[in-house]
PDB file of N, CA and C in Angstrom:
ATOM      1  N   UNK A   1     -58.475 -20.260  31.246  1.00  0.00           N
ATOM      2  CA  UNK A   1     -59.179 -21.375  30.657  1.00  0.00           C
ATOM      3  C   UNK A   1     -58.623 -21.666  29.261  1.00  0.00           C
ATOM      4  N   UNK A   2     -58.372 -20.590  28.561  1.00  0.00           N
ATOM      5  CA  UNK A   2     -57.701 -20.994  27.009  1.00  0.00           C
ATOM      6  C   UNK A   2     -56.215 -21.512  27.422  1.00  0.00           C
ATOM      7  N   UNK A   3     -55.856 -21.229  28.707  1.00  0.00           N
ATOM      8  CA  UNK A   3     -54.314 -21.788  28.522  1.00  0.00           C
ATOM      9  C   UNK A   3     -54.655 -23.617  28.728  1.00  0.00           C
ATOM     10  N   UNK A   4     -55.462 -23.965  29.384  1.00  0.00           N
ATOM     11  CA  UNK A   4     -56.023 -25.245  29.347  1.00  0.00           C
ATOM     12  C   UNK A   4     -56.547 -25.801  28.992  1.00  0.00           C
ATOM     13  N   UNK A   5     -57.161 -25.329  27.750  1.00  0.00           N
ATOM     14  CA  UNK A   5     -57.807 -26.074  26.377  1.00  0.00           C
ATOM     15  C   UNK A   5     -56.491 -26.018  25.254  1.00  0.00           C
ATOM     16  N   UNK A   6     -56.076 -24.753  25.437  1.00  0.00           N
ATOM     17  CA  UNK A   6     -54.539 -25.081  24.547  1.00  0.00           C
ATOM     18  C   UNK A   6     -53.411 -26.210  24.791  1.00  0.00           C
ATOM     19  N   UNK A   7     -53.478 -26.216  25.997  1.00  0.00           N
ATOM     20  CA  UNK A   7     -52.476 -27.536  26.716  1.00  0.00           C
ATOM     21  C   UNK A   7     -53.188 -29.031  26.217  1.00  0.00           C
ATOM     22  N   UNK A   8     -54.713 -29.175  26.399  1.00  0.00           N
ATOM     23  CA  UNK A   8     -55.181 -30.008  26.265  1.00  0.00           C
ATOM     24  C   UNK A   8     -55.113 -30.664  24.655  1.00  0.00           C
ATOM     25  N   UNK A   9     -55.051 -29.219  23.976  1.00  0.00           N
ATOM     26  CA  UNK A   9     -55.201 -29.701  22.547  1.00  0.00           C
ATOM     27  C   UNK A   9     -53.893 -30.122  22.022  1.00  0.00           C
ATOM     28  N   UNK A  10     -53.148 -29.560  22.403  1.00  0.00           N
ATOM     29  CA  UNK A  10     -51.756 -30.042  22.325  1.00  0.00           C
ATOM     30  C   UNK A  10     -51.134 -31.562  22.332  1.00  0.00           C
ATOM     31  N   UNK A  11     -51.591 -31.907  23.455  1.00  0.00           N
ATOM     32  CA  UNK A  11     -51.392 -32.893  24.176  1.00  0.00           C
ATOM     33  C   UNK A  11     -52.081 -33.867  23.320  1.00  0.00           C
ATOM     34  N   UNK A  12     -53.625 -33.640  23.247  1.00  0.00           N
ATOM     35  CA  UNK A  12     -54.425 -34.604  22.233  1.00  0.00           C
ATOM     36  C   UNK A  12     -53.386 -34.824  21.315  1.00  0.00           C
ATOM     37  N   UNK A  13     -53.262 -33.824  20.562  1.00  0.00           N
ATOM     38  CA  UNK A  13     -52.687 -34.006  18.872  1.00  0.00           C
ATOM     39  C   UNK A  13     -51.213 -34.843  19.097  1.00  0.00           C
ATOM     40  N   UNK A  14     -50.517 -34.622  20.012  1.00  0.00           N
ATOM     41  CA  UNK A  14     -49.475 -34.970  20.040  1.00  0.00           C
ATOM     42  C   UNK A  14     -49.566 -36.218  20.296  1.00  0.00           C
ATOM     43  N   UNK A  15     -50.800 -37.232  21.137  1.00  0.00           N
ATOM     44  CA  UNK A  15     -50.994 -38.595  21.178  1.00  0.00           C
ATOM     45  C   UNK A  15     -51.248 -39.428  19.876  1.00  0.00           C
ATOM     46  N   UNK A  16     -52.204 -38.500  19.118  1.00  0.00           N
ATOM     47  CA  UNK A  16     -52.541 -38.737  17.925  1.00  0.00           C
ATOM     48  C   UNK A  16     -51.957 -39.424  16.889  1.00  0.00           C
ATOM     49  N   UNK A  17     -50.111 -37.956  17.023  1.00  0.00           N
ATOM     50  CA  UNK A  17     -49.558 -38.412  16.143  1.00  0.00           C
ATOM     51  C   UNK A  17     -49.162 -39.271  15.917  1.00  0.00           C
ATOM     52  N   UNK A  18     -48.664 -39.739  17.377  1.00  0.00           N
ATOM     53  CA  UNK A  18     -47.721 -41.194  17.623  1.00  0.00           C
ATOM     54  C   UNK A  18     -48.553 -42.540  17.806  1.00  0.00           C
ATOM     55  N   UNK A  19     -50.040 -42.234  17.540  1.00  0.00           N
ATOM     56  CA  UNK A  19     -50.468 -43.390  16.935  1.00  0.00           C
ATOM     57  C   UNK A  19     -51.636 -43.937  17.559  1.00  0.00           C
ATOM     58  N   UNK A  20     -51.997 -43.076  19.171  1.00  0.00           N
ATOM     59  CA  UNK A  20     -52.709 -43.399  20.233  1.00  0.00           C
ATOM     60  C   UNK A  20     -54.132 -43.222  19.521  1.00  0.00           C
ATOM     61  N   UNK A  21     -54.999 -43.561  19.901  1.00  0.00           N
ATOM     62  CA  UNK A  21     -56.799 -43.608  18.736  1.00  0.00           C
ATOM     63  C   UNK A  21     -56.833 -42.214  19.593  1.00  0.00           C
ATOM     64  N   UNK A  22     -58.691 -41.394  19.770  1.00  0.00           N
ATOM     65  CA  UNK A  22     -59.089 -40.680  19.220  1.00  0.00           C
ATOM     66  C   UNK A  22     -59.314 -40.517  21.035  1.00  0.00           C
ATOM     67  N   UNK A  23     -59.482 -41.476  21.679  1.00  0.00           N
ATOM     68  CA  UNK A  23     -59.868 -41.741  23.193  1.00  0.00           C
ATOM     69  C   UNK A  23     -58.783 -41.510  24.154  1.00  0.00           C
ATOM     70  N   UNK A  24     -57.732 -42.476  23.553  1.00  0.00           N
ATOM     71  CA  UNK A  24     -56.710 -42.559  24.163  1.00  0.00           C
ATOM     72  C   UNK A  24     -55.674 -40.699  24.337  1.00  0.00           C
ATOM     73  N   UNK A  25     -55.999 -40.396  23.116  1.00  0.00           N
ATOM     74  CA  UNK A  25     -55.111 -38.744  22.888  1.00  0.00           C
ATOM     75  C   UNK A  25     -56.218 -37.850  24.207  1.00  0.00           C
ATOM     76  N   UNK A  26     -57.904 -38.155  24.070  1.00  0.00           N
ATOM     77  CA  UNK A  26     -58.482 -37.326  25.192  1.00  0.00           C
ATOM     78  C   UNK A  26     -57.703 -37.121  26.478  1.00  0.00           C
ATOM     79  N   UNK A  27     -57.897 -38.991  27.076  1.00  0.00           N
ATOM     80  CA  UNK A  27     -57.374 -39.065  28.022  1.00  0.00           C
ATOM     81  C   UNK A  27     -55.559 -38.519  28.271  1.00  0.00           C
ATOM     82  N   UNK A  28     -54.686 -38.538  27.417  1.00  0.00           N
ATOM     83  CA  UNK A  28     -53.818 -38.228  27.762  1.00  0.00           C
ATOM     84  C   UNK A  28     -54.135 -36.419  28.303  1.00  0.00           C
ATOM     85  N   UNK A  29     -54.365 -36.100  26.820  1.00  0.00           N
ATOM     86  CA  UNK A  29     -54.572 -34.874  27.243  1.00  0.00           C
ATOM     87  C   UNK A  29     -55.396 -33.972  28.719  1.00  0.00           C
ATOM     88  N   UNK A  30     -55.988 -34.238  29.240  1.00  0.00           N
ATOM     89  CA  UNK A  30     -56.996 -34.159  30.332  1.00  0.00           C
ATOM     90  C   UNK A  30     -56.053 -34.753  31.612  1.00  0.00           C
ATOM     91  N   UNK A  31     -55.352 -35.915  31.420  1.00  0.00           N
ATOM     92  CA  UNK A  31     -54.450 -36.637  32.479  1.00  0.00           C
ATOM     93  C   UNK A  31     -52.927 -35.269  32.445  1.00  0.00           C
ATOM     94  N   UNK A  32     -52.362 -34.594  31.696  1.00  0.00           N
ATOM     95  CA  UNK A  32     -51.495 -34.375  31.311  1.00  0.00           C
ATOM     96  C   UNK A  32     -51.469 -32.282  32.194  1.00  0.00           C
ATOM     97  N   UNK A  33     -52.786 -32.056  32.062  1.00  0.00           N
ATOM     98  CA  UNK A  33     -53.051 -30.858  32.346  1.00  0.00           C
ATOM     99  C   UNK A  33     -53.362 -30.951  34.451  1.00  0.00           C
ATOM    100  N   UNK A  34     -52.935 -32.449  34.764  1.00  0.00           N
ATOM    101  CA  UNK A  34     -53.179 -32.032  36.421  1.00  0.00           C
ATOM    102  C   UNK A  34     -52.133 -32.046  37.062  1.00  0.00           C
ATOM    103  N   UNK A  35     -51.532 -30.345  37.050  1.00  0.00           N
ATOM    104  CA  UNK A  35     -50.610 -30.524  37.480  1.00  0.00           C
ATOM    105  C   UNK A  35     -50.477 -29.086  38.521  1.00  0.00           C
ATOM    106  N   UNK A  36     -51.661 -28.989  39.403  1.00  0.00           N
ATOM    107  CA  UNK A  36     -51.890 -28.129  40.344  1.00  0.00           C
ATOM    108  C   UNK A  36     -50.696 -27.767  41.188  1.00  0.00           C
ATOM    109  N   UNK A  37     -50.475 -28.659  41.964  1.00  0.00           N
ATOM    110  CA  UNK A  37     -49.477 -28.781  43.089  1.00  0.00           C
ATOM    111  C   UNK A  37     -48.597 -28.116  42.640  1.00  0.00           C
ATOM    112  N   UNK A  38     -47.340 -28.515  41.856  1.00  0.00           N
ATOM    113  CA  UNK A  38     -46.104 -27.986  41.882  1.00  0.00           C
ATOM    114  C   UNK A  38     -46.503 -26.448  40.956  1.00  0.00           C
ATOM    115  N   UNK A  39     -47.699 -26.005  40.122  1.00  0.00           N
ATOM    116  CA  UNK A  39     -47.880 -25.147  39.706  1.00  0.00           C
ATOM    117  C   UNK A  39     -48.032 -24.255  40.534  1.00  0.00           C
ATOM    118  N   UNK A  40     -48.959 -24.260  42.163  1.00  0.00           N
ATOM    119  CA  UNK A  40     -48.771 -23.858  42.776  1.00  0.00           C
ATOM    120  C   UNK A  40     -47.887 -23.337  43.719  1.00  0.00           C
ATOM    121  N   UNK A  41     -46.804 -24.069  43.761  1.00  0.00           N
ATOM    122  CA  UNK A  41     -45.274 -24.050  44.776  1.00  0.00           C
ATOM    123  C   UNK A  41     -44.747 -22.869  43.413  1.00  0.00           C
ATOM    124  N   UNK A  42     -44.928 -23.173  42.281  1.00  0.00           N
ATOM    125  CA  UNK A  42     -44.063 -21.810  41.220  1.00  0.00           C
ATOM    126  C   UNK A  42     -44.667 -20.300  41.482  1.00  0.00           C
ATOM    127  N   UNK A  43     -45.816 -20.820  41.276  1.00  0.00           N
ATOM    128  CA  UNK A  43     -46.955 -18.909  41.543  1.00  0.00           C
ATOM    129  C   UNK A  43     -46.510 -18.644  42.493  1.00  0.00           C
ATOM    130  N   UNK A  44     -46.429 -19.254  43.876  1.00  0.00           N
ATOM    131  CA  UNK A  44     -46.040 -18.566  45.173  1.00  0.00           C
ATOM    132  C   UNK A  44     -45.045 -18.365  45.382  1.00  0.00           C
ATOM    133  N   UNK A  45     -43.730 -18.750  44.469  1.00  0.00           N
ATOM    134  CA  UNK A  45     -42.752 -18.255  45.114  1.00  0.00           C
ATOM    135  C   UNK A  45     -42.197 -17.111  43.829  1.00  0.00           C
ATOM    136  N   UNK A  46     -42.827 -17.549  42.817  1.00  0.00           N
ATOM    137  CA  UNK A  46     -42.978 -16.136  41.794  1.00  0.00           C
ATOM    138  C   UNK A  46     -43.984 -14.574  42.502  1.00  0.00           C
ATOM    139  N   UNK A  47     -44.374 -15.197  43.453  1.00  0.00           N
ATOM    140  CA  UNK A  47     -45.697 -13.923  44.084  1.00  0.00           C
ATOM    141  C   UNK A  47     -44.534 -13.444  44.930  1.00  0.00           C
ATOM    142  N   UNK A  48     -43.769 -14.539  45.717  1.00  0.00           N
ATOM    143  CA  UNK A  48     -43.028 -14.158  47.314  1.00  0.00           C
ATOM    144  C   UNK A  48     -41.461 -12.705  46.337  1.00  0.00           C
ATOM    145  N   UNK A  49     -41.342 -13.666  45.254  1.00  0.00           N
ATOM    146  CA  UNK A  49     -40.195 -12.764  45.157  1.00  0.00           C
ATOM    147  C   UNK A  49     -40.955 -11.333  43.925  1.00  0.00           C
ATOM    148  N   UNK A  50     -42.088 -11.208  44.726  1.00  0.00           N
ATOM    149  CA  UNK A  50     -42.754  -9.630  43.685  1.00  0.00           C
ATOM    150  C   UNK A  50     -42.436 -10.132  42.044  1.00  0.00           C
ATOM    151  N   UNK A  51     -42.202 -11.054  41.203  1.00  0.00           N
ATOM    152  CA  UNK A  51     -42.097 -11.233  39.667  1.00  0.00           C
ATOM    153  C   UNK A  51     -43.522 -11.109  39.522  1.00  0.00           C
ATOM    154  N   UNK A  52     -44.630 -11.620  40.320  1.00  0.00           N
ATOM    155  CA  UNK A  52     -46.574 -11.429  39.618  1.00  0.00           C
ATOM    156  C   UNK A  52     -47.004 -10.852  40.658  1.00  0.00           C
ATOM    157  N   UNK A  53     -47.914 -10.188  40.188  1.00  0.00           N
ATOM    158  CA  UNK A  53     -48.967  -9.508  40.566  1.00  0.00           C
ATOM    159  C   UNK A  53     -49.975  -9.534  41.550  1.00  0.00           C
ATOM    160  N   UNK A  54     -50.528  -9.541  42.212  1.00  0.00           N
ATOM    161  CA  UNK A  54     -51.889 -10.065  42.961  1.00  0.00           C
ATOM    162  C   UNK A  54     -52.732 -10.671  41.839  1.00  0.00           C
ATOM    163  N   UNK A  55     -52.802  -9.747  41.080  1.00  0.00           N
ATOM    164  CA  UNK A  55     -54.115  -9.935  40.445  1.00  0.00           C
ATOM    165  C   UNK A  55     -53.590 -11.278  39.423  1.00  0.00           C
ATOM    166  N   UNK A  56     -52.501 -11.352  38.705  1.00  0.00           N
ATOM    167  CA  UNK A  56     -51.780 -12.375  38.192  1.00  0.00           C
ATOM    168  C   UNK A  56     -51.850 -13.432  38.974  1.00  0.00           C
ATOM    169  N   UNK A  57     -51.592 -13.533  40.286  1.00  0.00           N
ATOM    170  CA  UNK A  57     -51.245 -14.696  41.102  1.00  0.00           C
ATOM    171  C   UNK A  57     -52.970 -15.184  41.198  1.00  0.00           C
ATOM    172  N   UNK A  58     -54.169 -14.176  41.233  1.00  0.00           N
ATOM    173  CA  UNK A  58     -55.201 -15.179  42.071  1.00  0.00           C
ATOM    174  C   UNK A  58     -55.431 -15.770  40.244  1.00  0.00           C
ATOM    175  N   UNK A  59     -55.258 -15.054  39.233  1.00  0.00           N
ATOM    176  CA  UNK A  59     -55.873 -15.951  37.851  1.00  0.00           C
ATOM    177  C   UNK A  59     -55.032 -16.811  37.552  1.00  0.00           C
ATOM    178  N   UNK A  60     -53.859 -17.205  38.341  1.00  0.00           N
ATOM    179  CA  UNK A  60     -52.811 -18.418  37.757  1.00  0.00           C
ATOM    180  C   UNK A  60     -53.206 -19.748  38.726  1.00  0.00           C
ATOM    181  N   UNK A  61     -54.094 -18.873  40.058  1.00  0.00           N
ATOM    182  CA  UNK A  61     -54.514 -19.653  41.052  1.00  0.00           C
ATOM    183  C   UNK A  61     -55.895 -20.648  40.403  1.00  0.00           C
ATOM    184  N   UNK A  62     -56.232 -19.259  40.205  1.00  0.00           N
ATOM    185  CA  UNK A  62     -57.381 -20.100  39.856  1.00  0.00           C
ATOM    186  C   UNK A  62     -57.582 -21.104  38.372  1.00  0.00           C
ATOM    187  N   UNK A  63     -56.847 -20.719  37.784  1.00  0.00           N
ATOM    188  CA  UNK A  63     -56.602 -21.654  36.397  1.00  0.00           C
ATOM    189  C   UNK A  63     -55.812 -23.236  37.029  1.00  0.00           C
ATOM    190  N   UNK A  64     -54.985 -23.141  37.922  1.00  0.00           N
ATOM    191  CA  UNK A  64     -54.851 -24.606  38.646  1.00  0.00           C
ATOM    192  C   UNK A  64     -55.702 -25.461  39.205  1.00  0.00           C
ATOM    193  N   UNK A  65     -56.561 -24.589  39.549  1.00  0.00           N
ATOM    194  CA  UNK A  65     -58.044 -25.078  40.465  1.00  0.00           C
ATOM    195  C   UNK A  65     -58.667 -25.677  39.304  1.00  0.00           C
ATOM    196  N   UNK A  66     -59.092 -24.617  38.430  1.00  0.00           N
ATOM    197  CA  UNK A  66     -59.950 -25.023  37.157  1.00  0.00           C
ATOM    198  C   UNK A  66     -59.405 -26.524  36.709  1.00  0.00           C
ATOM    199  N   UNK A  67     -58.630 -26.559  36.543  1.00  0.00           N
ATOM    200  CA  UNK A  67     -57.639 -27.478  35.558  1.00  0.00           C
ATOM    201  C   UNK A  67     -57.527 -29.214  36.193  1.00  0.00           C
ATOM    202  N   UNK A  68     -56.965 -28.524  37.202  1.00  0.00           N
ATOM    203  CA  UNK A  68     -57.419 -30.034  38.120  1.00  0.00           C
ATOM    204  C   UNK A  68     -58.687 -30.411  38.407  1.00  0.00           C
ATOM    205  N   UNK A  69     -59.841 -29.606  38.871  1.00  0.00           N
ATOM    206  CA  UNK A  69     -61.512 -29.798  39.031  1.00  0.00           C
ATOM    207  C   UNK A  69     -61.933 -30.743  37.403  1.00  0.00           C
ATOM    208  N   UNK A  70     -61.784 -30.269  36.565  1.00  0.00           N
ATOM    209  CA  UNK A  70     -62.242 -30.623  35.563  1.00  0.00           C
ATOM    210  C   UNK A  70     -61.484 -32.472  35.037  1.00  0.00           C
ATOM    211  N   UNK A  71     -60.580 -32.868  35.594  1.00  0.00           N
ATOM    212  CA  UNK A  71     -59.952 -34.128  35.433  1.00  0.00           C
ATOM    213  C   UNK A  71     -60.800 -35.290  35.571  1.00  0.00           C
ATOM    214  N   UNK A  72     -61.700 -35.100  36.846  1.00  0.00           N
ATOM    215  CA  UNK A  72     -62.104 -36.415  37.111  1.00  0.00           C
ATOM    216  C   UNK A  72     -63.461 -36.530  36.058  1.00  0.00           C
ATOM    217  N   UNK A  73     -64.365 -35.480  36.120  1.00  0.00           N
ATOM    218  CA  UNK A  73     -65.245 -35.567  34.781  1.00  0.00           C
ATOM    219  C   UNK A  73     -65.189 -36.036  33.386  1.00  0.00           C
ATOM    220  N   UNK A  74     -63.726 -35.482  33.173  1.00  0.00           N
ATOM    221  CA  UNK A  74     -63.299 -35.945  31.507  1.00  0.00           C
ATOM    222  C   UNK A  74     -62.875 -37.668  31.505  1.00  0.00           C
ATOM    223  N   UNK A  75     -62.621 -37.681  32.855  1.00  0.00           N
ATOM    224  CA  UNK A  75     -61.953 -39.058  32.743  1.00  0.00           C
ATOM    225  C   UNK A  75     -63.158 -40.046  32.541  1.00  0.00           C
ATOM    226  N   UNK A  76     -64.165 -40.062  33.502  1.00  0.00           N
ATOM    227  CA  UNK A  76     -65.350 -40.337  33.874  1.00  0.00           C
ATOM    228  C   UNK A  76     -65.836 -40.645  32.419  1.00  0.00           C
ATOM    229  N   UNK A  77     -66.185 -39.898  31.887  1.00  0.00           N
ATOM    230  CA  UNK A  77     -66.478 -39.420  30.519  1.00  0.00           C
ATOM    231  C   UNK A  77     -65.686 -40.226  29.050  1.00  0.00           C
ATOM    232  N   UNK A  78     -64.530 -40.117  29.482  1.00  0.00           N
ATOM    233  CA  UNK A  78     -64.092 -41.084  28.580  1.00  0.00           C
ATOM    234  C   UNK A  78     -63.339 -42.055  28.324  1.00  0.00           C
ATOM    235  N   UNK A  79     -62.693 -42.361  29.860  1.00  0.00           N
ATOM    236  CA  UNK A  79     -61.962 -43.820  30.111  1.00  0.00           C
ATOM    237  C   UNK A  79     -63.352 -44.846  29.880  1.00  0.00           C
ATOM    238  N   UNK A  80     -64.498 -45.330  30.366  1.00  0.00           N
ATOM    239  CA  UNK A  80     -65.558 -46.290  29.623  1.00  0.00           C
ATOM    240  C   UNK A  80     -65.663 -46.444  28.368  1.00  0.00           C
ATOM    241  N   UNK A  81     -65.375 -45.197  27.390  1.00  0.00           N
ATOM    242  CA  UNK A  81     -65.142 -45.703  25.958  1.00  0.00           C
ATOM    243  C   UNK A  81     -63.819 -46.503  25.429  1.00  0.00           C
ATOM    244  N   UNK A  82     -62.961 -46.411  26.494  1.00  0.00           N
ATOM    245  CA  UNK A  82     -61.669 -47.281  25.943  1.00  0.00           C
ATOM    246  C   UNK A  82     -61.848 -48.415  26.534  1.00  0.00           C
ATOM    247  N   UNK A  83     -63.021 -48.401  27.187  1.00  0.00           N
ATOM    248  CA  UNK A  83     -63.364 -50.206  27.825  1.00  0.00           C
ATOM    249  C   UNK A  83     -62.720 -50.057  29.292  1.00  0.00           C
ATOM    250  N   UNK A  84     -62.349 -48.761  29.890  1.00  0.00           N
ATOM    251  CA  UNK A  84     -61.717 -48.924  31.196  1.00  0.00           C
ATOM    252  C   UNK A  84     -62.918 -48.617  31.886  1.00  0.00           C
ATOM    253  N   UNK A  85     -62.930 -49.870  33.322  1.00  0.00           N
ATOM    254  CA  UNK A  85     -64.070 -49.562  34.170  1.00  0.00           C
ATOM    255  C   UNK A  85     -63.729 -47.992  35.046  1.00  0.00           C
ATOM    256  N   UNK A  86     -64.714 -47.294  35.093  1.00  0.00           N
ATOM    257  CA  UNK A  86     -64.602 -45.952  36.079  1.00  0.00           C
ATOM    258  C   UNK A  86     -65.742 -46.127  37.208  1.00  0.00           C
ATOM    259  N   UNK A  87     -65.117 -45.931  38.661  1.00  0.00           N
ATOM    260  CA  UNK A  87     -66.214 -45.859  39.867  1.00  0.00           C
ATOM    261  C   UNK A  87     -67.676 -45.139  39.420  1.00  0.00           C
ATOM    262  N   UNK A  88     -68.595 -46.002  39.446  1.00  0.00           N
ATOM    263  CA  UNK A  88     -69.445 -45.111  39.449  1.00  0.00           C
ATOM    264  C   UNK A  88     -69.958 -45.319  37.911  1.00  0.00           C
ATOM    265  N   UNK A  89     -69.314 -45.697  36.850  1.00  0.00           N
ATOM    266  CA  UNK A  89     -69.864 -46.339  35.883  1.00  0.00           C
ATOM    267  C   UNK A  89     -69.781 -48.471  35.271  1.00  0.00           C
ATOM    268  N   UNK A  90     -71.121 -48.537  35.363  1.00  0.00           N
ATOM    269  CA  UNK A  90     -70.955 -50.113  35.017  1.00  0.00           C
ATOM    270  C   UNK A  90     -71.695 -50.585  34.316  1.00  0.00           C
TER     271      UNK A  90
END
């Protein structure tokens, strides 16, 4: 979870710098951290050739899960403050 609030904060600040407002850096950041899939194709073939662990592989698993689950909420959450319509809010 801290590796995905660290990514996130990152990401914020780095929108920031280049000029994006306070909404726009959220959303990048939160858009920027879903990147399950191919994270997954790396763990497994880092698991297949013995480089991680079991126990490494299910917390890298599950930090992809985390990471992507949490996207559509943040978005939800704060694409309507940049004036973007979201399903489900009107």
């Amino acid at each position: 979870m801290l590796a995905t609030f660290g990514k996130f904060g990152a990401r914020y600040l780095a929108a920031r710098w280049v000029g994006m407002s306070h909404h726009e850096g959220k959303v990048i950041g939160i858009m920027m951290n879903t990147r399950a899939l191919m994270e997954l194709i790396v763990i497994n073939v880092g698991f297949d050739l013995g480089v991680i662990s079991q126990q490494v592989f299910t917390m890298l698993v599950l930090m992809a899960i985390f990471s992507t689950v949490i996207t559509m909420p943040g978005l939800r959450r704060w694409l309507p403050k940049m004036g973007v319509a979201v399903a489900g809010h009107y």
